[in-house]
C-alpha atoms as a PDB file:
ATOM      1  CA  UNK A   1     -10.498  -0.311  -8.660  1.00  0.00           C
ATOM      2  CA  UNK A   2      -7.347   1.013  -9.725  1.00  0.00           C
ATOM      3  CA  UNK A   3      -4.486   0.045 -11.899  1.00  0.00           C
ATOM      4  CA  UNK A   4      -2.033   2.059 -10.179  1.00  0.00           C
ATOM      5  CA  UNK A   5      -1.081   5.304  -8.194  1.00  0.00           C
ATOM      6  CA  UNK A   6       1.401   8.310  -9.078  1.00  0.00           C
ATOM      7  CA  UNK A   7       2.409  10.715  -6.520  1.00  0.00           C
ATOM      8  CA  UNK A   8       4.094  13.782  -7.166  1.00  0.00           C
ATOM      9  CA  UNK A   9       5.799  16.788  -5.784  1.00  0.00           C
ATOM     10  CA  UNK A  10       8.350  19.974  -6.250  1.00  0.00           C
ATOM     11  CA  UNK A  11      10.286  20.892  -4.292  1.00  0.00           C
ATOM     12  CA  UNK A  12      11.193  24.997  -4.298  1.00  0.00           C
ATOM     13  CA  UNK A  13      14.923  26.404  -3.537  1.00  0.00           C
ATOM     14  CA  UNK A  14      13.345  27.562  -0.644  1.00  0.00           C
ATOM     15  CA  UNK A  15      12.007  23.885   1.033  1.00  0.00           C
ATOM     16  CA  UNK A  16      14.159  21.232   2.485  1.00  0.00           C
ATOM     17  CA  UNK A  17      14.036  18.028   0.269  1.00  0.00           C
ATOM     18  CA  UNK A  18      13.930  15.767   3.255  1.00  0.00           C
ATOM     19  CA  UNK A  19      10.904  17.573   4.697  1.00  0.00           C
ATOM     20  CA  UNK A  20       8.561  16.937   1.339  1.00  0.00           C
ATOM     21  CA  UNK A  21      10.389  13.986   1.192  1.00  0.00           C
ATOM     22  CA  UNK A  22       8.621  12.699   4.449  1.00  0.00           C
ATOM     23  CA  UNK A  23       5.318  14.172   3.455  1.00  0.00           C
ATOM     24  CA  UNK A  24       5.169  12.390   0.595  1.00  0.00           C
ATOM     25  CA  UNK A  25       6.202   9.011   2.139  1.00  0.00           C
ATOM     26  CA  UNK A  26       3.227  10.000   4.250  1.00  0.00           C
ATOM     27  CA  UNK A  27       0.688   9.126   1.724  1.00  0.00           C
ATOM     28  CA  UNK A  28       2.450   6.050   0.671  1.00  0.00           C
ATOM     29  CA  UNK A  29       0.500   2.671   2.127  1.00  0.00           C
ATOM     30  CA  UNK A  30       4.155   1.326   3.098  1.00  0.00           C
ATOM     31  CA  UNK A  31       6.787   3.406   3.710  1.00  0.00           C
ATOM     32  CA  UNK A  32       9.351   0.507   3.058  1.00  0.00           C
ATOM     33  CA  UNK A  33      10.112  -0.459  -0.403  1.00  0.00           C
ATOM     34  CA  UNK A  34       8.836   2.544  -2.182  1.00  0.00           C
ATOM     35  CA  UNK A  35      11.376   4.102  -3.914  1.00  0.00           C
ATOM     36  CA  UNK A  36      11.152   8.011  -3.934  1.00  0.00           C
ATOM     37  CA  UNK A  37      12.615   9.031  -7.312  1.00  0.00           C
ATOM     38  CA  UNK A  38      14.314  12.550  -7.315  1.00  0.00           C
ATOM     39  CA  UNK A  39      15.219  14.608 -10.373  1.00  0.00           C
ATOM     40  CA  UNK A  40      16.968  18.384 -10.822  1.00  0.00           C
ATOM     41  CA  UNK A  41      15.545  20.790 -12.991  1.00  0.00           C
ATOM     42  CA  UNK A  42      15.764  24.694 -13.545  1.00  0.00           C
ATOM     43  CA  UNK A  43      13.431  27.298 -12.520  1.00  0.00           C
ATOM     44  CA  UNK A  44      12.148  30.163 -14.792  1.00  0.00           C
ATOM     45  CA  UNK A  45      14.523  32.527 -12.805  1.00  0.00           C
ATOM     46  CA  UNK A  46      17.544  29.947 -12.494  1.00  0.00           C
ATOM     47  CA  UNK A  47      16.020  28.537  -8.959  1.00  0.00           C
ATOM     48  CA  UNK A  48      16.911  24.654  -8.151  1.00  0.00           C
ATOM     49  CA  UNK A  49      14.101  22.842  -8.153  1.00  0.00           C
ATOM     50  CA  UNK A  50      14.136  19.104  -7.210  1.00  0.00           C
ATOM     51  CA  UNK A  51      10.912  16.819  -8.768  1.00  0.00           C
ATOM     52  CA  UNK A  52       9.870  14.058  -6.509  1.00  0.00           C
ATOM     53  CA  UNK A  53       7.833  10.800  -7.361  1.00  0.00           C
ATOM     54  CA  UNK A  54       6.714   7.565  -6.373  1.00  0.00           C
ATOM     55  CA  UNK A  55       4.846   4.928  -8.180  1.00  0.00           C
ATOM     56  CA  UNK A  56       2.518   2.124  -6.394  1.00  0.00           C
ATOM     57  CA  UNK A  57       2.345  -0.311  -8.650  1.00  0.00           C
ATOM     58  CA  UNK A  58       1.278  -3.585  -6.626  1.00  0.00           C
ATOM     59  CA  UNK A  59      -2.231  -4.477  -6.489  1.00  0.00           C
ATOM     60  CA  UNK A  60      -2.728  -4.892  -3.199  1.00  0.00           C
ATOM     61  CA  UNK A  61      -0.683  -1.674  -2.193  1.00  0.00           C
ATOM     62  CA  UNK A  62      -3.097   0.190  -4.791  1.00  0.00           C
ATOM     63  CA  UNK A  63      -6.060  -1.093  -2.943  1.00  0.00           C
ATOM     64  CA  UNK A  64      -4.085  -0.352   0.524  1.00  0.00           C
ATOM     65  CA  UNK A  65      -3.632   3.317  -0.800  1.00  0.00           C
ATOM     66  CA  UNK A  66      -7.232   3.820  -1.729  1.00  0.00           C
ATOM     67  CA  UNK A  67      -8.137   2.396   1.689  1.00  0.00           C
ATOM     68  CA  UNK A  68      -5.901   4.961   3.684  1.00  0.00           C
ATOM     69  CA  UNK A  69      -7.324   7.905   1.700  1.00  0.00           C
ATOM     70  CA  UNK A  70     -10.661   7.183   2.839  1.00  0.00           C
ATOM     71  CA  UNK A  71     -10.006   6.254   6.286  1.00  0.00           C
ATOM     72  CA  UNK A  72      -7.555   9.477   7.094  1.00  0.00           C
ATOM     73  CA  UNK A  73      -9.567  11.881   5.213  1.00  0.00           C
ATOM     74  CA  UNK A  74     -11.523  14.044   6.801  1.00  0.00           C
ATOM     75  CA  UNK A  75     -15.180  13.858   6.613  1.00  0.00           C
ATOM     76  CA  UNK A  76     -15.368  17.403   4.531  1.00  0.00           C
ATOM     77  CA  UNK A  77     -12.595  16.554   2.610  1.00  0.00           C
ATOM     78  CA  UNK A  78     -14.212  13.102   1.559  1.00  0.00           C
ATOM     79  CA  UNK A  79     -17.495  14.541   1.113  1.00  0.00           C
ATOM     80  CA  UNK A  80     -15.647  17.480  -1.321  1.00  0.00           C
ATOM     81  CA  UNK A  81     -13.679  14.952  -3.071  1.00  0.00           C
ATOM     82  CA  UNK A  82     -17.186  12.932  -4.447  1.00  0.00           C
ATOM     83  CA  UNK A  83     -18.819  16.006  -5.119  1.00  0.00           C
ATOM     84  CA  UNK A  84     -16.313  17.028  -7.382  1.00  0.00           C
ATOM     85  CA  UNK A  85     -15.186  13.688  -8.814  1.00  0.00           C
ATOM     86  CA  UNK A  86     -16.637  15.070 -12.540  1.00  0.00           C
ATOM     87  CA  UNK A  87     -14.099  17.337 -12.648  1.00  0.00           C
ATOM     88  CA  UNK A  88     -11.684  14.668 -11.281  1.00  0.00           C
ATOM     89  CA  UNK A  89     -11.658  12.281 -13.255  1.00  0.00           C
ATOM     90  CA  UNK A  90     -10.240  12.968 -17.121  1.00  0.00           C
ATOM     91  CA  UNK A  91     -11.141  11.591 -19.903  1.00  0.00           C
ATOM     92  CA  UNK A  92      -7.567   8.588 -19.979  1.00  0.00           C
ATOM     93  CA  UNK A  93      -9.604   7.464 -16.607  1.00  0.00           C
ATOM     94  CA  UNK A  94      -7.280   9.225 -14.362  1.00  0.00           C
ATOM     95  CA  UNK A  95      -8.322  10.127 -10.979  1.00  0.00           C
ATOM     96  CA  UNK A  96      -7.027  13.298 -10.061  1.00  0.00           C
ATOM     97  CA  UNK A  97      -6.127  14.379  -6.461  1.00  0.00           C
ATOM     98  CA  UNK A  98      -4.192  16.865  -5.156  1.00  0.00           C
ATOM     99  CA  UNK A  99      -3.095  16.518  -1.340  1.00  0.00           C
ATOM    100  CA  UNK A 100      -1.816  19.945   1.275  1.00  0.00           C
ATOM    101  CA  UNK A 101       1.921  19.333   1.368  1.00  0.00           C
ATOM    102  CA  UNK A 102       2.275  20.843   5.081  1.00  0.00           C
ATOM    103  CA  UNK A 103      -0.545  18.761   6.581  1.00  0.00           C
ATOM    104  CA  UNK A 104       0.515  15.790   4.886  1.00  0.00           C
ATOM    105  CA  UNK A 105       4.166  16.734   6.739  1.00  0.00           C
ATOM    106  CA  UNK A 106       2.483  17.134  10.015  1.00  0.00           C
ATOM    107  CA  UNK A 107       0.664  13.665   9.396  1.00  0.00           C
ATOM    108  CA  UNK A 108      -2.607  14.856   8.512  1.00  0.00           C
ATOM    109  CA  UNK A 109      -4.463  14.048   5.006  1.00  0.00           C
ATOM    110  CA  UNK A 110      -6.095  17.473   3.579  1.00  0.00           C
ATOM    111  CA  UNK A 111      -7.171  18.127   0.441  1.00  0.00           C
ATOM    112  CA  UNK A 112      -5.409  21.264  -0.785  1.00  0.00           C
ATOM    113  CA  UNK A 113      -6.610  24.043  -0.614  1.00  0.00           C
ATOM    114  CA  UNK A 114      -3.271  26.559  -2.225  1.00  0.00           C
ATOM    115  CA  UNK A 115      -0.827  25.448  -4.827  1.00  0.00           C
ATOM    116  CA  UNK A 116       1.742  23.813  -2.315  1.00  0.00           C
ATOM    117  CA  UNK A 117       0.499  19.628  -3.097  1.00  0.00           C
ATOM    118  CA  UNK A 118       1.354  16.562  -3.264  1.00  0.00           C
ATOM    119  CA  UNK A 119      -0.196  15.025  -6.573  1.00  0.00           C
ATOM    120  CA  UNK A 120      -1.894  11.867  -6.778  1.00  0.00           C
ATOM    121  CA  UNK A 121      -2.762  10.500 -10.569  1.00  0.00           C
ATOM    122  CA  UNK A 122      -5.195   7.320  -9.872  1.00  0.00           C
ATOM    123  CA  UNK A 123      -5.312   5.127 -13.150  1.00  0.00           C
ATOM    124  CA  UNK A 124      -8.843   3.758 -13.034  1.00  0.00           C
ATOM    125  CA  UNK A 125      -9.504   0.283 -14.524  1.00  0.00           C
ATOM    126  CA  UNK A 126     -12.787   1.153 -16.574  1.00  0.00           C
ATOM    127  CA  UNK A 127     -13.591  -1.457 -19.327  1.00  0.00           C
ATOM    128  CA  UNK A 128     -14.021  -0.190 -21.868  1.00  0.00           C
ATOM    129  CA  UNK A 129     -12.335   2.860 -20.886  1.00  0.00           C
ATOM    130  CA  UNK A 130     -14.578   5.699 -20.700  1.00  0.00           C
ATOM    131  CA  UNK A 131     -14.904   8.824 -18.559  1.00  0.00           C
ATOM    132  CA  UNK A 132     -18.396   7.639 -17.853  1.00  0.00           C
ATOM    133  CA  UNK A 133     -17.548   3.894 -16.959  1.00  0.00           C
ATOM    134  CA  UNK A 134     -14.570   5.464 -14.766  1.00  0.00           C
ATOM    135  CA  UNK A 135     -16.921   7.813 -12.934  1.00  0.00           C
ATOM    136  CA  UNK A 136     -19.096   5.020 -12.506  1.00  0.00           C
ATOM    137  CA  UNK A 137     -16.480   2.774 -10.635  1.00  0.00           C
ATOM    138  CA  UNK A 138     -15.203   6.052  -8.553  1.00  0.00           C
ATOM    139  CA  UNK A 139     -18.711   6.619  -7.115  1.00  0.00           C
ATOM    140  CA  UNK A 140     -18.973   3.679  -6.028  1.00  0.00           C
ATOM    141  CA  UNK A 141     -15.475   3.405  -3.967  1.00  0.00           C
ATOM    142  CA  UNK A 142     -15.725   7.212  -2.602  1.00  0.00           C
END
């Protein structure tokens, strides 16, 4: 399973923080009691951009999340997301997934295809940690 889940978004001068807000609650297994943690930083050109992220940290939440994915993906999406779980999964047993910010406003669950996401970092308990062990336990669960 996992130990826990990071999700993680920006926000562009150009979005409305509310919006992506929203989306991102989207992919969280409760909306209530999940703090979404905001954060200001510069652009390359002076642009505002505004970091979001939420952390599920609670066991059964975790196992919630993991549940959800599978059950709102779509079967292509699910069947891309094992087929390229080598290239996934990193080598600190992170799962790596990276989720369409639009759909996931319009309450869908894509995988994304662009560069406008929603992050998800999936810390997989593999003992002893190894890419290989942590592949292992993915397989199995996808």
């Amino acid at each position: 399973m996992f130990h826990y889940v990071v999700l993680h978004a920006i926000v562009h001068s150009t979005e409305d923080v509310k919006r992506v807000t929203s989306a991102l609650r989207f992919l969280l297994p409760m909306d209530d009691g999940y703090v979404v943690e905001e954060s200001q930083v510069e652009g390359h050109y002076g642009n505002e951009i505004a970091l979001l992220e939420a952390k599920v940290t609670n066991k059964r939440d975790v196992k919630r999340f993991v549940d959800l994915l599978c059950d709102r993906l779509l079967p292509g999406d699910l069947s891309r997301l094992r087929s390229e779980l080598v290239d996934r999964v990193d080598d600190e047993c992170m799962l790596h997934i990276r989720f369409d910010k639009q759909e996931a406003f319009m309450g869908r669950l894509a995988l994304a295809k662009g560069q406008d996401v929603i992050s998800a970092r999936l810390k997989i308990k593999a003992y002893p940690a190894s890419k290989e062990n942590a592949l292992s336990i993915v397989s199995d669960l996808f």
